[in-house]
N, C-alpha and C. Protein backbone atom coordinates (compact mmCIF):
# COMPACT_ATOMS: atom_id res chain seq x y z
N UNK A 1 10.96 40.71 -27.26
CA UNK A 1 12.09 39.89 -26.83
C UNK A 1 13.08 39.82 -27.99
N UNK A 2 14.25 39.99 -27.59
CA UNK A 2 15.23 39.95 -28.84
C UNK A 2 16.23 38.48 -29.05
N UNK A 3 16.25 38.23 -30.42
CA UNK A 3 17.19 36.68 -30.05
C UNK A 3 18.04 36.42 -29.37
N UNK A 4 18.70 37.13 -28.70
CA UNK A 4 19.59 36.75 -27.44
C UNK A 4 19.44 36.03 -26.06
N UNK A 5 17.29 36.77 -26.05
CA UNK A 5 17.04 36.84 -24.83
C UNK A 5 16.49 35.00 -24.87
N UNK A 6 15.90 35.38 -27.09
CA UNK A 6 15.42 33.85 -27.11
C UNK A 6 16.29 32.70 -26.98
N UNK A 7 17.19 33.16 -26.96
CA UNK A 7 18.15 31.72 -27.55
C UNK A 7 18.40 31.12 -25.81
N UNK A 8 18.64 32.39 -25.15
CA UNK A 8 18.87 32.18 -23.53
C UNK A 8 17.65 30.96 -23.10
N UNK A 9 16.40 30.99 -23.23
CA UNK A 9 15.31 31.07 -22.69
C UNK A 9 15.70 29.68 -23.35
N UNK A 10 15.52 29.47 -24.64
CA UNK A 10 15.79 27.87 -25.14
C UNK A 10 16.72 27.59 -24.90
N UNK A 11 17.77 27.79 -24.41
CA UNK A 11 18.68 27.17 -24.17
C UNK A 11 18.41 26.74 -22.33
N UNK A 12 17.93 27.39 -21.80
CA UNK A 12 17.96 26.98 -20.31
C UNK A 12 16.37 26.33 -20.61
N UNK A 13 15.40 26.07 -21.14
CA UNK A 13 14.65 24.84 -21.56
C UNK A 13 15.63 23.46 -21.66
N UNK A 14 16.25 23.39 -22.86
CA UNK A 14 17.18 21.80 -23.16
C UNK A 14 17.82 21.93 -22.01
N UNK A 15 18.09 22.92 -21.14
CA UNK A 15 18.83 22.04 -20.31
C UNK A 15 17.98 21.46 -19.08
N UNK A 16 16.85 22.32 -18.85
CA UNK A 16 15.76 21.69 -17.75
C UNK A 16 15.38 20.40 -18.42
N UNK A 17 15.19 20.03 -19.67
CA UNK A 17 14.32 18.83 -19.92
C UNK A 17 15.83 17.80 -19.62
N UNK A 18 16.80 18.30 -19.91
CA UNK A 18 18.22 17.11 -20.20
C UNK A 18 18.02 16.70 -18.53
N UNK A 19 18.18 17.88 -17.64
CA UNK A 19 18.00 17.70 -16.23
C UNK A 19 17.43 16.22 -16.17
N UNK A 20 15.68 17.08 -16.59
CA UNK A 20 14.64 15.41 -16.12
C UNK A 20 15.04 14.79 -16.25
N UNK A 21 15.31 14.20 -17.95
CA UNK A 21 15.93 13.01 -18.22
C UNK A 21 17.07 12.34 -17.43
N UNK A 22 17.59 13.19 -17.03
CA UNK A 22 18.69 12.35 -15.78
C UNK A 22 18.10 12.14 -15.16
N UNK A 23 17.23 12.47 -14.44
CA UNK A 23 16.69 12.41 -12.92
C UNK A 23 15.93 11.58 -13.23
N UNK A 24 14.94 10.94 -14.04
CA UNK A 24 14.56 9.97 -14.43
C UNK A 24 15.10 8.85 -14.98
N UNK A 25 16.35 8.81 -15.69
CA UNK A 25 17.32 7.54 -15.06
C UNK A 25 17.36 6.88 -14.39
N UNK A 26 18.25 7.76 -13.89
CA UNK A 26 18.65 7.67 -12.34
C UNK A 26 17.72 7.44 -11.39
N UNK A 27 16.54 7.59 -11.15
CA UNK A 27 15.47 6.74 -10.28
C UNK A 27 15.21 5.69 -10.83
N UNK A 28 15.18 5.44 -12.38
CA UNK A 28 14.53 4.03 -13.11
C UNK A 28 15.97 2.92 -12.41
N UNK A 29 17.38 3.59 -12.70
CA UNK A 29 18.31 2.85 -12.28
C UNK A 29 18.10 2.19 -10.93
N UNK A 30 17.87 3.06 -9.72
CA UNK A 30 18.13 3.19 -8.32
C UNK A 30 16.76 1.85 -8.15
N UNK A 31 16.00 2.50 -8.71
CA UNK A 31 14.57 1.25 -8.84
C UNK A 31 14.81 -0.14 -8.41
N UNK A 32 15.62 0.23 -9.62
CA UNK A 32 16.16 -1.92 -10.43
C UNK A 32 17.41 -2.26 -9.70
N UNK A 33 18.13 -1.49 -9.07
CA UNK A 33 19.14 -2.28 -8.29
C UNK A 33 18.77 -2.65 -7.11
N UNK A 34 17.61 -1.66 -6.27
CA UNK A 34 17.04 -2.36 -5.14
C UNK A 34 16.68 -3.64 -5.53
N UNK A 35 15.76 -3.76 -6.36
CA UNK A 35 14.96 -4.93 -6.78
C UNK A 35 16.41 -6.50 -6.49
N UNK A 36 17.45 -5.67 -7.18
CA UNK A 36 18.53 -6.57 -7.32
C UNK A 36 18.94 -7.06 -5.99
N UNK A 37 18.76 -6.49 -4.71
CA UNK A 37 19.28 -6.92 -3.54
C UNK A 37 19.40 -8.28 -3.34
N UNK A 38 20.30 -8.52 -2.72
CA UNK A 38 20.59 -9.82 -3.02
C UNK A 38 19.77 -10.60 -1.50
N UNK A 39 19.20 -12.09 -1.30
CA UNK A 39 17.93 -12.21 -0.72
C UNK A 39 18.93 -13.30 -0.37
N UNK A 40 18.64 -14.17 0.84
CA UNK A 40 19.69 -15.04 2.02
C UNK A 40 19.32 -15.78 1.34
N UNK A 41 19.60 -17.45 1.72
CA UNK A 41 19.56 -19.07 1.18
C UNK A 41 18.18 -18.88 2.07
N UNK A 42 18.27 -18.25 3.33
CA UNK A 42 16.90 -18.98 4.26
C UNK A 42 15.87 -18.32 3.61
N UNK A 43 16.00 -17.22 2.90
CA UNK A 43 14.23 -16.82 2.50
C UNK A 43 14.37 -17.44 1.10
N UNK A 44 14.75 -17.69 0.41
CA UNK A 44 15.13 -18.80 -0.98
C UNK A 44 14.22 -20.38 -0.72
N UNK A 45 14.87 -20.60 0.82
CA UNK A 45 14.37 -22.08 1.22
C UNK A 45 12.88 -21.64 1.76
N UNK A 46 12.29 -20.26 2.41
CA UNK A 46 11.33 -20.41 2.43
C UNK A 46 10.45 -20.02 1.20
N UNK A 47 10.61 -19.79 0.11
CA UNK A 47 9.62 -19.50 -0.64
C UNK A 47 10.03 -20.71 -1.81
N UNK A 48 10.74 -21.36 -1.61
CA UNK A 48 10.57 -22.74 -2.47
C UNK A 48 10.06 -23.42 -1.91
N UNK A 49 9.91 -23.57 -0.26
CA UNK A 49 8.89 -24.35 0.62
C UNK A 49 7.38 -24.19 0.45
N UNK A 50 6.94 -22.91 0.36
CA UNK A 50 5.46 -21.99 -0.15
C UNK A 50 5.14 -22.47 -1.81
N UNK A 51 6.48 -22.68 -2.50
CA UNK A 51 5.81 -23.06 -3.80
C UNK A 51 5.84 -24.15 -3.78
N UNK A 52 6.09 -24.94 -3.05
CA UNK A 52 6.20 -26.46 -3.53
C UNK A 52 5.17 -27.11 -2.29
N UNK A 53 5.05 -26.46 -1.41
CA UNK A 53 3.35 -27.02 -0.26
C UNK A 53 4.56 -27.76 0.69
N UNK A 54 5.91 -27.78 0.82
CA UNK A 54 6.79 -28.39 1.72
C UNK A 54 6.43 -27.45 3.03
N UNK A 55 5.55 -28.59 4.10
CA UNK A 55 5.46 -27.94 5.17
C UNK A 55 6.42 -28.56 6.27
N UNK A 56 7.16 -29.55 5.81
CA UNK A 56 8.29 -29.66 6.94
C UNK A 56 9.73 -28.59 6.53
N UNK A 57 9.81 -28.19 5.99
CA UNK A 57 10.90 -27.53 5.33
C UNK A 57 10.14 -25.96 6.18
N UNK A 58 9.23 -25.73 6.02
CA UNK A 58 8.55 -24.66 6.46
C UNK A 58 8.43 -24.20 7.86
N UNK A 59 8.17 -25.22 8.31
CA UNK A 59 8.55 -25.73 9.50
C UNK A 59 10.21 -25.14 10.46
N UNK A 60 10.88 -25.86 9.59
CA UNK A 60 12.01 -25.70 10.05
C UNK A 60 12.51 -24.60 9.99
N UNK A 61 12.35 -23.69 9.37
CA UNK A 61 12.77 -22.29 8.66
C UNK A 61 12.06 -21.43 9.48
N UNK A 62 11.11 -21.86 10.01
CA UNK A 62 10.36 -20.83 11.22
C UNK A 62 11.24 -20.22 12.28
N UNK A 63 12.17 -20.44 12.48
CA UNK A 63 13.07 -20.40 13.58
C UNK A 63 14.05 -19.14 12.95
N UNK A 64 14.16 -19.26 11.57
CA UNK A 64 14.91 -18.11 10.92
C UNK A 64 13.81 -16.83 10.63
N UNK A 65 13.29 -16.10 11.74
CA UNK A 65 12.47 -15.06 11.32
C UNK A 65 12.83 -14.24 10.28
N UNK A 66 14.12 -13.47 10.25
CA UNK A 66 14.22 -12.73 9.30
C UNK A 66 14.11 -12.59 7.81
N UNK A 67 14.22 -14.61 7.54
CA UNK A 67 13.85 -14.92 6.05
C UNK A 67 12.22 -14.42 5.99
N UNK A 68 11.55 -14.29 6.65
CA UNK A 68 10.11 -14.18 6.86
C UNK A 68 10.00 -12.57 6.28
N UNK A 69 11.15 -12.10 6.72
CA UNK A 69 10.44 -10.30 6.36
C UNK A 69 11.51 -9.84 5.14
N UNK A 70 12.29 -10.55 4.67
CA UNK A 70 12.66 -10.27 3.21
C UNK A 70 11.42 -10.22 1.95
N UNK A 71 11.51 -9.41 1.21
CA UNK A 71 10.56 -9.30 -0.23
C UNK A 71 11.28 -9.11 -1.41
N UNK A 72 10.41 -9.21 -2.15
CA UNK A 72 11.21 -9.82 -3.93
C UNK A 72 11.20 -8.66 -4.44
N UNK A 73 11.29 -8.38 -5.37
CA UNK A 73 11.39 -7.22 -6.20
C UNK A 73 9.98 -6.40 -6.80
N UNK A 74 8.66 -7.28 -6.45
CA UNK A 74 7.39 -6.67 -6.07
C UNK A 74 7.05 -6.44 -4.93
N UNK A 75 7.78 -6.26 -3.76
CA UNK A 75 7.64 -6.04 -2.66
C UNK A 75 6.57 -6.92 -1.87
N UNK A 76 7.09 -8.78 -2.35
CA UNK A 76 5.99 -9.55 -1.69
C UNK A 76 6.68 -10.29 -0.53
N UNK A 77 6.14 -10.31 0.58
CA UNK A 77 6.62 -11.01 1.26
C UNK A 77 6.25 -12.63 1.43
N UNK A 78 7.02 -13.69 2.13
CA UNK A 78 6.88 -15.07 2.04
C UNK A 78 4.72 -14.70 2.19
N UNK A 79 4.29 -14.18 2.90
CA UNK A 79 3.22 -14.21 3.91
C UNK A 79 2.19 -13.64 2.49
N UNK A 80 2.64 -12.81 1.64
CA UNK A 80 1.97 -12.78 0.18
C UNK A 80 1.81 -13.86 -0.70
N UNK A 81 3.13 -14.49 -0.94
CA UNK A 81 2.77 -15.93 -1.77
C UNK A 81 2.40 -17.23 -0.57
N UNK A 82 2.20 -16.76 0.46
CA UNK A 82 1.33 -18.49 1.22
C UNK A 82 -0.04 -17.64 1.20
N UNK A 83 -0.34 -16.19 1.31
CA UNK A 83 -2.04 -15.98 1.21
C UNK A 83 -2.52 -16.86 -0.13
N UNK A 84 -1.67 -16.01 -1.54
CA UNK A 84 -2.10 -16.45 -2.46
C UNK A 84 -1.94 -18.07 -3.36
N UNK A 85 -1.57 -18.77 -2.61
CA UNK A 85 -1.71 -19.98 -2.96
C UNK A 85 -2.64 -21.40 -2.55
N UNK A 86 -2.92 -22.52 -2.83
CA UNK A 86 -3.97 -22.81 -2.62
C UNK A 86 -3.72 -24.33 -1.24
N UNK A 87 -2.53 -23.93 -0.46
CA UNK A 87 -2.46 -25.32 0.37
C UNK A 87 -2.56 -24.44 1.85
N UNK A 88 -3.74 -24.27 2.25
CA UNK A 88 -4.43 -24.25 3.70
C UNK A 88 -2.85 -24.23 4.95
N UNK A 89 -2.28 -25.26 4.61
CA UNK A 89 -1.45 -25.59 5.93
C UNK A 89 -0.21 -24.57 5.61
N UNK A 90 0.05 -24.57 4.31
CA UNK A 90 1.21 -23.72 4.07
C UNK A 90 0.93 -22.03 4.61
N UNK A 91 -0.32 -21.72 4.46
CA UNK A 91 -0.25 -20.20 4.94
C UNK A 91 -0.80 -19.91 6.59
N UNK A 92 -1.27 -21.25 7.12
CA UNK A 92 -1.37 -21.48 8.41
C UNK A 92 0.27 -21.33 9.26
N UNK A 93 1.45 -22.13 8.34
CA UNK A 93 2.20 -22.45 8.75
C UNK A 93 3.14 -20.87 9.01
N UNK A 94 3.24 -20.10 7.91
CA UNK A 94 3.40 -19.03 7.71
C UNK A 94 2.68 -17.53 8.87
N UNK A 95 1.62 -18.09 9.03
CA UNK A 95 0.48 -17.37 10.22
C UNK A 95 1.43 -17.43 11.81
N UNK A 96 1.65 -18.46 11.62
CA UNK A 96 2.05 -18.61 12.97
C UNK A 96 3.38 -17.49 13.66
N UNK A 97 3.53 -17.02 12.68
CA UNK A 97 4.83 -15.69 13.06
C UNK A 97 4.00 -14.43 13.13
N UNK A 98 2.92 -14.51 12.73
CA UNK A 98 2.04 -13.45 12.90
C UNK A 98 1.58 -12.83 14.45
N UNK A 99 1.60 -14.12 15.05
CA UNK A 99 1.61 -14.25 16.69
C UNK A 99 3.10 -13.43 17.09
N UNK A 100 4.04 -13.64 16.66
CA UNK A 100 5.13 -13.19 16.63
C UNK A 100 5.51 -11.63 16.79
N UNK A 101 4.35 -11.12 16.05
CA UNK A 101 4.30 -9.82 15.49
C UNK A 101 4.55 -9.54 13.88
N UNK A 102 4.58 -10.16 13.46
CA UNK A 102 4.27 -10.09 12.11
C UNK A 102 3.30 -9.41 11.56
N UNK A 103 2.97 -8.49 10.47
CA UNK A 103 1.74 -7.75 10.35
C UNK A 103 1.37 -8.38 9.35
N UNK A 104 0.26 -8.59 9.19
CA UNK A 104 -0.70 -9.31 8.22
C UNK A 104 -0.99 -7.84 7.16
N UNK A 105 -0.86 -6.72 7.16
CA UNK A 105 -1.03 -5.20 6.51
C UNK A 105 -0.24 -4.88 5.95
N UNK A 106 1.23 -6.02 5.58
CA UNK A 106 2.48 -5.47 4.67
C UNK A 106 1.40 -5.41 3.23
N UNK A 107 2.08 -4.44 2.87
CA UNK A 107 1.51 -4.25 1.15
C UNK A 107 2.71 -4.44 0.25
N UNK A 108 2.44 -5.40 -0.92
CA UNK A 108 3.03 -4.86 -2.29
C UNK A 108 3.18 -3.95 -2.70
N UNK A 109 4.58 -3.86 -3.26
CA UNK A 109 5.20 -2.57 -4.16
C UNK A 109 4.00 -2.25 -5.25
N UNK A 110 4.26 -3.51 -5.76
CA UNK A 110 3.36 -3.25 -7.19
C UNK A 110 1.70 -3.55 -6.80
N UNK A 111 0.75 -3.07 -6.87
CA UNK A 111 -0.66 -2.81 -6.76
C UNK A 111 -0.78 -2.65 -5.11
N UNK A 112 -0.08 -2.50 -4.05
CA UNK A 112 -0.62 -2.50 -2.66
C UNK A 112 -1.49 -3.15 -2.31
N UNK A 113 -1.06 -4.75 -2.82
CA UNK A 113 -2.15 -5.68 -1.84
C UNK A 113 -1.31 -6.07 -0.91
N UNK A 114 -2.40 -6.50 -0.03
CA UNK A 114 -2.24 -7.49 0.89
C UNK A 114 -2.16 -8.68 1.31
N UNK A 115 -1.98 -9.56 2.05
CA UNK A 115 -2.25 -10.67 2.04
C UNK A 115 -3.68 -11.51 1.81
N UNK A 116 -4.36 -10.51 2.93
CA UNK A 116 -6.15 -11.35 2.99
C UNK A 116 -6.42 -10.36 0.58
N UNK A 117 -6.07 -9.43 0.34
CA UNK A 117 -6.56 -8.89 -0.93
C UNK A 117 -6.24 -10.10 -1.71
N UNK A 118 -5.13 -10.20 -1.81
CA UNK A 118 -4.40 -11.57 -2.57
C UNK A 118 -5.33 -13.00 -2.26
N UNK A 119 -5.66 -13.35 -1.61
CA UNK A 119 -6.03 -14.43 -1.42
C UNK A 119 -7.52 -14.18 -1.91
N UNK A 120 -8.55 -12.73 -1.69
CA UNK A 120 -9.89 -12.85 -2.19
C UNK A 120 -9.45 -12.86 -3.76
N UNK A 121 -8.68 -12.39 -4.17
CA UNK A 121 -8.37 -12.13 -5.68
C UNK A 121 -8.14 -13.61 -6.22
N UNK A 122 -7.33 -14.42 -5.53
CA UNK A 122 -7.41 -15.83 -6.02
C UNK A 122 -8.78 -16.57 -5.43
N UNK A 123 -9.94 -16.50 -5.02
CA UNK A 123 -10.67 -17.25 -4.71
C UNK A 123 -10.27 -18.05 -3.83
N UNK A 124 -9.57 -18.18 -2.82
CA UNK A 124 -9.02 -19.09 -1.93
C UNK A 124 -9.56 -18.33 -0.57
N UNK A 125 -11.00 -19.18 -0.54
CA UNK A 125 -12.26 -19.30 0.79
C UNK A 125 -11.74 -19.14 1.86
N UNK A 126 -10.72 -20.80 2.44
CA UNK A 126 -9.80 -21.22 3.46
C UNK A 126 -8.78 -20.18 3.69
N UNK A 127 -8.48 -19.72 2.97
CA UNK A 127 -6.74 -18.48 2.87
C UNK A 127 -7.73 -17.59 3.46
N UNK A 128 -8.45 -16.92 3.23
CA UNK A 128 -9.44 -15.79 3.33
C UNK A 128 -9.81 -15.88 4.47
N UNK A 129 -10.70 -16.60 5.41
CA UNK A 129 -11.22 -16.98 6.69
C UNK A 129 -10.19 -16.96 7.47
N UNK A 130 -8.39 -18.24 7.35
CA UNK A 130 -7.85 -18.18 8.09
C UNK A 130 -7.28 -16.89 8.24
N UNK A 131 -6.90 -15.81 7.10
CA UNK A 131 -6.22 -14.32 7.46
C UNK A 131 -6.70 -14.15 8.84
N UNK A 132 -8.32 -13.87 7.99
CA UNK A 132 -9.26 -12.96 9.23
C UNK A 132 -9.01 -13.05 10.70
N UNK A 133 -9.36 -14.83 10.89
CA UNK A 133 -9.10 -15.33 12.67
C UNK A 133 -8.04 -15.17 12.68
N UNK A 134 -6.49 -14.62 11.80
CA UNK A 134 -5.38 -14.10 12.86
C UNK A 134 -5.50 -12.91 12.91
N UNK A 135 -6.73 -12.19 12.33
CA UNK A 135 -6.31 -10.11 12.54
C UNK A 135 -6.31 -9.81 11.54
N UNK A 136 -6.55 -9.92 10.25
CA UNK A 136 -6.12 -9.65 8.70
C UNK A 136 -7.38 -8.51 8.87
N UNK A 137 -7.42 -7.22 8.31
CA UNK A 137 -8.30 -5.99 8.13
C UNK A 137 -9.17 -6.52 6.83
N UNK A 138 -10.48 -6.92 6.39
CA UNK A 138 -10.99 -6.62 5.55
C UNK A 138 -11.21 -4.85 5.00
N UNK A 139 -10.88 -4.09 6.06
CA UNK A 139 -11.16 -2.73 5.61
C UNK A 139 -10.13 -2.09 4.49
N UNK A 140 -8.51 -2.67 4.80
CA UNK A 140 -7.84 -1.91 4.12
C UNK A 140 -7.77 -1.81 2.27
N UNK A 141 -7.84 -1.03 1.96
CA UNK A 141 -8.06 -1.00 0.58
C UNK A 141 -6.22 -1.32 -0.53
N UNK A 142 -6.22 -1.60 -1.32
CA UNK A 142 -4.91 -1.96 -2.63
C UNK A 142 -4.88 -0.64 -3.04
N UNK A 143 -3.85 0.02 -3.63
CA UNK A 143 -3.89 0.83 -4.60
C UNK A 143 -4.58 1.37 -5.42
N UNK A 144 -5.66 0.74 -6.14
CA UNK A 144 -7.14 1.02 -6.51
C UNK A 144 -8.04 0.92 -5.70
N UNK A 145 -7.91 1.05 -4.58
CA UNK A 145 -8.58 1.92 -3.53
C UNK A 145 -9.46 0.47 -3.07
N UNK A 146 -9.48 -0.58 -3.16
CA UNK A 146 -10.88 -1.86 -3.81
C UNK A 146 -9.74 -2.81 -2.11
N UNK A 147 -11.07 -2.99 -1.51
CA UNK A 147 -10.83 -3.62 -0.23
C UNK A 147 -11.61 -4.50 -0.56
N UNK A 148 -11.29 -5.89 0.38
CA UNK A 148 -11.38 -7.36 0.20
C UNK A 148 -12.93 -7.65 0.37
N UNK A 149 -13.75 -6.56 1.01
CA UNK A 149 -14.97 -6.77 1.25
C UNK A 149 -15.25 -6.49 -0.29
N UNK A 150 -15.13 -5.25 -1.52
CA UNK A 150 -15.59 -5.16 -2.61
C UNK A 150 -15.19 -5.84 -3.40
N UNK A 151 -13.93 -6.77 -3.47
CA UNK A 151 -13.34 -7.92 -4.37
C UNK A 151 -14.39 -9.17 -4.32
N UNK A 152 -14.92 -9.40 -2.92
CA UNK A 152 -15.02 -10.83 -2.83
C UNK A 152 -16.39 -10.85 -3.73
């Protein structure tokens, strides 16, 4: 090979790696501005209702389904933080859209849990039982492959 052919050859290298490096940007960018989407007052009011155990506020917000299927920037929905928290009525209250059609099988962005996974992962017995009697899969597995039957 003569240096002409080398310099060619390295030179169309720096430019494949410069490539990646854009292209890996540019997805890290595209990433973080989804994350940024901007999320209504009604799913705001329902997940300050879920953190704070306000089940009349919860209540009321039932009527706004769509705050129900917005997610945060880990891809959790309201129905992720009432599995994983510890007030019984709040993720009952939350259940009740499940009747609706709601799927109890949305997964997180980040580790692919679930609702019933989330709740064996916090030790929350009551969260766990009530999933089940609405339909919650003990079979489906998180991202590390580890289903709610091998957590518990």
């Amino acid at each position: 090979m003569n240096t002409y052919e080398e310099y060619e050859e390295e030179e169309l290298n720096d430019y494949i790696i410069q490539l990646s490096i854009q292209d890996s940007c540019q997805d890290a960018f595209l990433k973080s501005a989804a994350s940024l989407a901007p999320v209504t007052d009604e799913n705001l009011r329902v997940l300050a209702a879920i953190e704070q155990g306000d089940i009349w506020v919860l209540r009321e917000m039932l009527r706004h389904t769509f705050a129900f299927r917005e997610s945060d920037s880990r891809g959790w929905l309201p129905i992720h933080r009432a599995a994983s928290q510890p007030v019984l009525e709040v993720l009952e209250t939350v259940l009740r859209l499940a009747a609706q059609g709601f799927s109890l099988e949305e997964r997180t962005v980040v580790g692919g849990e679930t609702p019933l996974t989330l709740a064996v992962k916090a030790g929350l017995v009551q969260n766990v039982k009530s999933l089940l009697q609405y339909g919650a899969s003990p079979h489906n597995t998180n991202s590390k492959n580890e289903s709610p039957l091998l957590l518990w």
